[in-house]
Protein backbone atom coordinates (compact mmCIF):
# COMPACT_ATOMS: atom_id res chain seq x y z
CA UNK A 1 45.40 -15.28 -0.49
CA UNK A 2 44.01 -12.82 -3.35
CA UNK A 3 44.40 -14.69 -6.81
CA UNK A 4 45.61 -12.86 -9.76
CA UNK A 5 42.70 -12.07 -12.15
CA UNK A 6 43.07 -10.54 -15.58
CA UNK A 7 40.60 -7.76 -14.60
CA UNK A 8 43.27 -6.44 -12.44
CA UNK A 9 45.44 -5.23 -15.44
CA UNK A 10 42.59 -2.85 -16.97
CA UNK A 11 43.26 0.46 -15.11
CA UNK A 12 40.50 1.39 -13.18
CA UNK A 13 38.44 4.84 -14.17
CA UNK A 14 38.55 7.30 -11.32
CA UNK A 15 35.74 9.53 -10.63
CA UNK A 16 36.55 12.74 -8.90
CA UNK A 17 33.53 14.62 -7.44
CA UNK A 18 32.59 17.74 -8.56
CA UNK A 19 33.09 20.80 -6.42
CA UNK A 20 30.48 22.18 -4.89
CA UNK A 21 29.86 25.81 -4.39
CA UNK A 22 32.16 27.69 -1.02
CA UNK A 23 30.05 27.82 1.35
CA UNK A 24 29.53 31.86 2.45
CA UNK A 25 27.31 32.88 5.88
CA UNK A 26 24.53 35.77 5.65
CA UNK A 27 25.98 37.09 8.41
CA UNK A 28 29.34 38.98 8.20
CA UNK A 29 32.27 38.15 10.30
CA UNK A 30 33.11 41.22 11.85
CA UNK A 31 29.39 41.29 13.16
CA UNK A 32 29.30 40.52 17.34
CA UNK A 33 27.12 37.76 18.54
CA UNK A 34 23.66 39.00 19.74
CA UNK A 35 24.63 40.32 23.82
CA UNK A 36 28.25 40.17 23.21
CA UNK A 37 30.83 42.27 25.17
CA UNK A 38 34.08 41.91 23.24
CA UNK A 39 35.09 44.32 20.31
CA UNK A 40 34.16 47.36 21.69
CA UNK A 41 37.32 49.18 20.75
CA UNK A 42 35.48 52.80 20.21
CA UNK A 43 33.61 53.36 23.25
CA UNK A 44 35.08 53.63 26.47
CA UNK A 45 31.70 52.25 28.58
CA UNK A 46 31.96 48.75 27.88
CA UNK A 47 28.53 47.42 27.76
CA UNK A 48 26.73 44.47 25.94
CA UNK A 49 26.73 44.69 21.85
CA UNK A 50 24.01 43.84 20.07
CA UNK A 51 20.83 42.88 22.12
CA UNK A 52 19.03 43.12 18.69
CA UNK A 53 20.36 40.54 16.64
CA UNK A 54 21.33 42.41 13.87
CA UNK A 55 23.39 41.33 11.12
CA UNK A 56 24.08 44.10 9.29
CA UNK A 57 27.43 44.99 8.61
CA UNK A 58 29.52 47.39 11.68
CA UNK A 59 30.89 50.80 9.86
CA UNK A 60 31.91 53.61 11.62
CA UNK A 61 32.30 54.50 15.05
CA UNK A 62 30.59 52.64 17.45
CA UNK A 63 26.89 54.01 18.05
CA UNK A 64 25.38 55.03 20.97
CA UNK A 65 21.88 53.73 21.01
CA UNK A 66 19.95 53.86 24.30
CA UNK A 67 17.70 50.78 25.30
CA UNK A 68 14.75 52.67 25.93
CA UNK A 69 14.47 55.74 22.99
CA UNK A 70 10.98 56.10 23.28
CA UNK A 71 10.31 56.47 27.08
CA UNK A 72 12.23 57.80 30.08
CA UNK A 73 14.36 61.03 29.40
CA UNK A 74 14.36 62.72 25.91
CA UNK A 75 16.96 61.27 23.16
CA UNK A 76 20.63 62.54 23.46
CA UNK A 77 20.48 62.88 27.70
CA UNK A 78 21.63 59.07 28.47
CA UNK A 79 24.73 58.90 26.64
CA UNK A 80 27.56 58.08 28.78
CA UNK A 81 29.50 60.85 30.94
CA UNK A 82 32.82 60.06 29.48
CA UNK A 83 34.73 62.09 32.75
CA UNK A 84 32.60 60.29 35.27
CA UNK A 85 34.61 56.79 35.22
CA UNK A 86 35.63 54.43 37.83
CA UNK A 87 38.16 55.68 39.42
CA UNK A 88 40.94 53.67 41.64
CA UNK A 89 40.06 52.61 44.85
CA UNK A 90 36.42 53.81 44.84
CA UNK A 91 34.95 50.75 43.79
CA UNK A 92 32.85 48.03 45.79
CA UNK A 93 35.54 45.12 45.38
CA UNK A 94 39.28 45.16 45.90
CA UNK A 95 42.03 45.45 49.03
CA UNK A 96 41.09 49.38 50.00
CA UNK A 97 37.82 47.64 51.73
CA UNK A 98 40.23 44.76 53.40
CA UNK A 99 41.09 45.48 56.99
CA UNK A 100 44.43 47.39 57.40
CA UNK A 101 47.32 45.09 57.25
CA UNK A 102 49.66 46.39 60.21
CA UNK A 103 52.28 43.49 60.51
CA UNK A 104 53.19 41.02 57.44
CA UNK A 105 51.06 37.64 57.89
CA UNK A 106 53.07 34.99 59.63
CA UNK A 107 52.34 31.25 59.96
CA UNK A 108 52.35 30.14 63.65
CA UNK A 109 54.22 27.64 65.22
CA UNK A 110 51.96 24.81 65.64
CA UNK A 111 50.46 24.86 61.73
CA UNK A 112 54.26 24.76 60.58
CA UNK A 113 55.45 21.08 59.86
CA UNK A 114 58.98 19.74 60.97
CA UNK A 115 61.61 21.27 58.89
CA UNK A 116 63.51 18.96 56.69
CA UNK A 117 66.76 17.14 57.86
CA UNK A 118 69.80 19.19 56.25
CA UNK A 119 72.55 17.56 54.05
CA UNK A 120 75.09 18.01 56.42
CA UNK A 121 72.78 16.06 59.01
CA UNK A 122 72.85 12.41 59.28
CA UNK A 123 70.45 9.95 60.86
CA UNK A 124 72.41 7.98 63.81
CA UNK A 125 72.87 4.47 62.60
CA UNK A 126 74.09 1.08 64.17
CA UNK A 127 71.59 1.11 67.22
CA UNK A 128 70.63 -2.37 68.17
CA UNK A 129 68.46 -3.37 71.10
CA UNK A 130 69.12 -5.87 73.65
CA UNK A 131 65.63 -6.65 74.47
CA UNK A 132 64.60 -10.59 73.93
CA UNK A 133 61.16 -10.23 72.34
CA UNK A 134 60.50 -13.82 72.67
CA UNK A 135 60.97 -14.15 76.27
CA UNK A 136 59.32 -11.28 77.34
CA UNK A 137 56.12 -12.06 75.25
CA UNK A 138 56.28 -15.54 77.36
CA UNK A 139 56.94 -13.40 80.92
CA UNK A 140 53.73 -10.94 79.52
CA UNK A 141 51.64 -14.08 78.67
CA UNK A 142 52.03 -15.51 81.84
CA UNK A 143 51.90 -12.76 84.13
CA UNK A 144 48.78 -11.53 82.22
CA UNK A 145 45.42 -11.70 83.85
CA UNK A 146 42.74 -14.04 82.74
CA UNK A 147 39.63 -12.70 81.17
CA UNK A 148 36.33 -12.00 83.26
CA UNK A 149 33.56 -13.47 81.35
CA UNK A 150 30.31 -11.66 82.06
CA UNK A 151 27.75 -14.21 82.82
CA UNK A 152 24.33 -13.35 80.84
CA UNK A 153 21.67 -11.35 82.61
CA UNK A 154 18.74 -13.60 83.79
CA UNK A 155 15.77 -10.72 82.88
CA UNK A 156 13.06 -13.31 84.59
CA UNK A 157 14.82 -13.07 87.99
CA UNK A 158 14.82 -9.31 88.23
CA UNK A 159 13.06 -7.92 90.96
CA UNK A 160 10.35 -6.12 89.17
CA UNK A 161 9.85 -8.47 86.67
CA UNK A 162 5.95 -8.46 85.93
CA UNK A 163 5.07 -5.74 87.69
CA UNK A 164 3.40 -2.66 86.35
CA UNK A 165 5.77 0.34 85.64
CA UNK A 166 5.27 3.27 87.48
CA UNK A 167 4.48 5.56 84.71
CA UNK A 168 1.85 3.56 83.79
CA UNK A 169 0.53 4.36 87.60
CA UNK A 170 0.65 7.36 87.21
CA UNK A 171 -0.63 7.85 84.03
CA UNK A 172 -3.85 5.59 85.09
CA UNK A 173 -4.36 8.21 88.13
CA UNK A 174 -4.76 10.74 86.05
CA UNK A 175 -6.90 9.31 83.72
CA UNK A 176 -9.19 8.75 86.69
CA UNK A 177 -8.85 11.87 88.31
CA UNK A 178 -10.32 14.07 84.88
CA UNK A 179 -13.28 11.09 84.86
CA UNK A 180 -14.48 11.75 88.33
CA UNK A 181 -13.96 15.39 87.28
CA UNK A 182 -16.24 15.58 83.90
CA UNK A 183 -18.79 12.71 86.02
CA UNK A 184 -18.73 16.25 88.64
CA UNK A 185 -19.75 18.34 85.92
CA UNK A 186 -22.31 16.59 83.78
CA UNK A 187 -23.84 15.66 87.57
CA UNK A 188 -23.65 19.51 88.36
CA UNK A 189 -25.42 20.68 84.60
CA UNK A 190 -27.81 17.81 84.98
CA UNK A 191 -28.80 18.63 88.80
CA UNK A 192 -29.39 22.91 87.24
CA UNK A 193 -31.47 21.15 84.13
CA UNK A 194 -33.81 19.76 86.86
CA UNK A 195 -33.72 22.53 88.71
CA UNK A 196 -34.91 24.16 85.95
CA UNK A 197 -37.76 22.22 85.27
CA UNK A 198 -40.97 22.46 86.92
CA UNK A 199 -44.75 21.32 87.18
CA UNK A 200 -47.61 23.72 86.96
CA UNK A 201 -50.14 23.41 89.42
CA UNK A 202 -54.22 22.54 88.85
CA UNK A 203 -55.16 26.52 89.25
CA UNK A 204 -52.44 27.11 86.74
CA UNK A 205 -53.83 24.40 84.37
CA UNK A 206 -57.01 25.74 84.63
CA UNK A 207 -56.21 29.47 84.26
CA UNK A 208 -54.08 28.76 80.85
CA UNK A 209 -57.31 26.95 79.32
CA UNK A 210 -60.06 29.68 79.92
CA UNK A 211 -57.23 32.11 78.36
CA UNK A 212 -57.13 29.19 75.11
CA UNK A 213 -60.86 28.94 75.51
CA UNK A 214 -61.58 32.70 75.38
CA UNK A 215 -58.37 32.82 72.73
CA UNK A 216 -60.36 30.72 70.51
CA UNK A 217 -63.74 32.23 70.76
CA UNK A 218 -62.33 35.38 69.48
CA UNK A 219 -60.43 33.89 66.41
CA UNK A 220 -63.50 31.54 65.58
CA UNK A 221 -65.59 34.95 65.35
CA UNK A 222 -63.40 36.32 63.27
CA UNK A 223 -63.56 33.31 61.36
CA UNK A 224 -67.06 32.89 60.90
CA UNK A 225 -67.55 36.21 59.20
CA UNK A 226 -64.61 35.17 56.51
CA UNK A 227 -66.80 31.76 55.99
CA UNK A 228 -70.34 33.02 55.10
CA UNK A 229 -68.74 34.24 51.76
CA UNK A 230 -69.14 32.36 48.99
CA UNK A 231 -66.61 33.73 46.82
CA UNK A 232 -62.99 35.66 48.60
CA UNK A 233 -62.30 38.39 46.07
CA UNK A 234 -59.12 39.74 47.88
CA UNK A 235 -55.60 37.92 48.57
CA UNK A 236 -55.83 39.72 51.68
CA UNK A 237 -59.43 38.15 52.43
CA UNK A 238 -57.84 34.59 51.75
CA UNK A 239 -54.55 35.14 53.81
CA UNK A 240 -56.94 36.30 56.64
CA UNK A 241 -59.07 33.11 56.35
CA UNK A 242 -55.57 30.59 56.10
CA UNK A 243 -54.19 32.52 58.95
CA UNK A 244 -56.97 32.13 61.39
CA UNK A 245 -57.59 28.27 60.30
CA UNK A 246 -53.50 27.88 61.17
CA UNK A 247 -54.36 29.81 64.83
CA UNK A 248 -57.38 27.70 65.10
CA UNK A 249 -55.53 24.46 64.62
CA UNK A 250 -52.71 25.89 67.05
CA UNK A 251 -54.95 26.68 69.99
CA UNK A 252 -57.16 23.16 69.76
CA UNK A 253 -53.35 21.54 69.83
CA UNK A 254 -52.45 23.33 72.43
CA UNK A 255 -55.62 22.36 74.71
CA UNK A 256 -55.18 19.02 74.01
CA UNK A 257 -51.58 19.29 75.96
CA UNK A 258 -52.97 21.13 78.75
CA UNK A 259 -55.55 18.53 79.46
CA UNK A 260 -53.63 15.72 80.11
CA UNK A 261 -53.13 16.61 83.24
CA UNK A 262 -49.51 16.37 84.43
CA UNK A 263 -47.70 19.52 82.44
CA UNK A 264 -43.68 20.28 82.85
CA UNK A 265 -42.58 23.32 81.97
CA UNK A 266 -38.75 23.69 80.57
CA UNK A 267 -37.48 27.22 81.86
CA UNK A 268 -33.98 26.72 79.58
CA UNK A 269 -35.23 28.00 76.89
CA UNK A 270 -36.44 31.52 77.92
C-alpha cells in the first residue's frame, strides 16, 4: 500500500525532448535498386536497371546504355529491335510444345473413390444377428489344434559336426597345386643356371695366363719408360702413367684367380 507523502502534491516538471532533425536518404526515392527489373515503364525490352549503382536522380526517358560501349560492335548497333518481339506461341515454354490433346482428360475407374450416399438413400437399419459369440468361441477353443512346439536344434549331434568344410578342401588343393607349380619352375631356372655354368680345363688355365703374362709385359714396358722421368710435365703423361698402374694392378688380380686352380665360368652374363 503506497502512503500519501506531501511530495506528491508539488506537480511534477515534465521534460519533453527536443526534436531532432527528419531524417532525409542521399539516395532519391524514385531511384531503382542496383539490378532491379521493376519500373521500366519507357522501354519495351524489359531488362535489369541499374547494374551500376547509381544514385542519381531518373529524368527523362529511359536510356539505352549498352553493357559493353567500348568493345564488341560500334555504339548505336545494340539497341533493341523494337519489331523483333516475342511473339505468341513461338516461345520455348507454354502448351503449343505439349502433346496434342485429342480427347478431354478423364479419370479412370479404379482411381475414382465410392460416390457419396444420396439424401434420398438410407442405410438399412434394425439388422441383428443370431450368432452366440460366446458359445462358438468355446466350440473354436476346443476344436482348435494344440500348438507344435519345435524342440531346439542339438548343433553337436549333426552329422558333420567337426569336420572340415569342403571349401576349405578345396581351397587347400589349390594352394598346393600353384606350390608344386612355382617348386617346378625355380627347379627348371635353377637346373638352366647350372647348365650354364662351367669349369675350364688345365690347357685353358694355362692358355689364359701366358695371354696375362704376355698382357703384362707389354703394359710394364710401357710403364717403365713413363717411370725413368723425374718430373711428368703433361696431364696426358700423368693419366698415361695412372692408367697403366690401374691395368697393372688389374692383370696381377686377375692371375691370382686363375691360379687357384679350380675356375667356374658364369655364361649368364654374356
Amino acid at each position: 500500500m503506497q502512503e500519501e507523502s506531501i511530495y506528491n502534491l508539488i506537480p511534477k516538471e515534465i521534460l519533453t525532448p527536443p526534436k531532432q532533425k527528419l531524417y532525409r536518404s542521399r539516395f532519391y526515392h524514385s531511384i531503382p535498386p542496383t539490378g532491379s527489373t521493376f519500373g521500366h515503364h519507357t522501354t519495351s525490352v524489359p531488362k535489369v536497371s541499374n547494374l551500376g549503382g547509381g544514385h542519381e536522380e531518373f529524368t527523362g526517358g529511359h536510356a539505352y546504355k549498352s553493357a559493353g560501349a567500348s568493345f564488341g560492335k560500334p555504339r548505336g548497333q545494340v539497341k533493341p529491335d523494337t519489331k523483333n518481339f516475342t511473339k505468341k506461341g513461338t516461345g520455348k515454354m507454354g502448351s503449343s510444345y505439349l502433346p496434342a490433346i485429342n480427347s478431354p482428360f478423364k479419370y479412370s475407374a479404379d482411381a475414382r473413390k465410392a460416390a457419396l450416399p444420396r439424401r434420398d438413400e438410407k442405410p438399412i437399419m434394425g439388422l441383428k444377428t443370431s450368432k452366440n459369440y460366446v458359445l462358438a468361441n468355446k466350440v473354436e477353443n476346443m476344436l482348435a489344434q494344440p500348438k507344435v512346439i519345435e524342440e531346439p536344434v542339438d548343433w553337436i549331434k549333426k552329422k558333420e559336426y567337426g569336420s572340415v568344410p569342403r571349401y576349405l578342401e578345396r581351397i587347400k588343393e589349390q594352394t598346393q597345386r600353384e606350390y608344386e607349380h612355382l617348386r617346378a619352375l625355380q627347379q627348371h631356372e635353377q637346373e638352366q643356371q647350372d647348365s650354364e655354368k662351367f669349369a675350364l680345363s688345365e690347357e685353358e688355365l694355362q692358355e689364359l695366363r701366358e695371354g696375362l703374362k704376355a698382357k703384362w709385359v707389354e703394359v710394364n714396358k710401357k710403364y717403365q719408360l713413363l717411370t725413368h722421368k723425374a718430373i711428368l710435365d703433361t696431364i696426358g703423361q700423368r693419366r698415361r702413367k695412372e692408367d697403366c698402374e690401374k691395368e697393372l694392378n688389374q692383370l696381377e688380380k686377375d692371375l691370382e684367380k686363375l691360379n687357384r686352380g679350380c675356375v667356374i665360368v658364369d655364361a649368364r652374363g654374356y
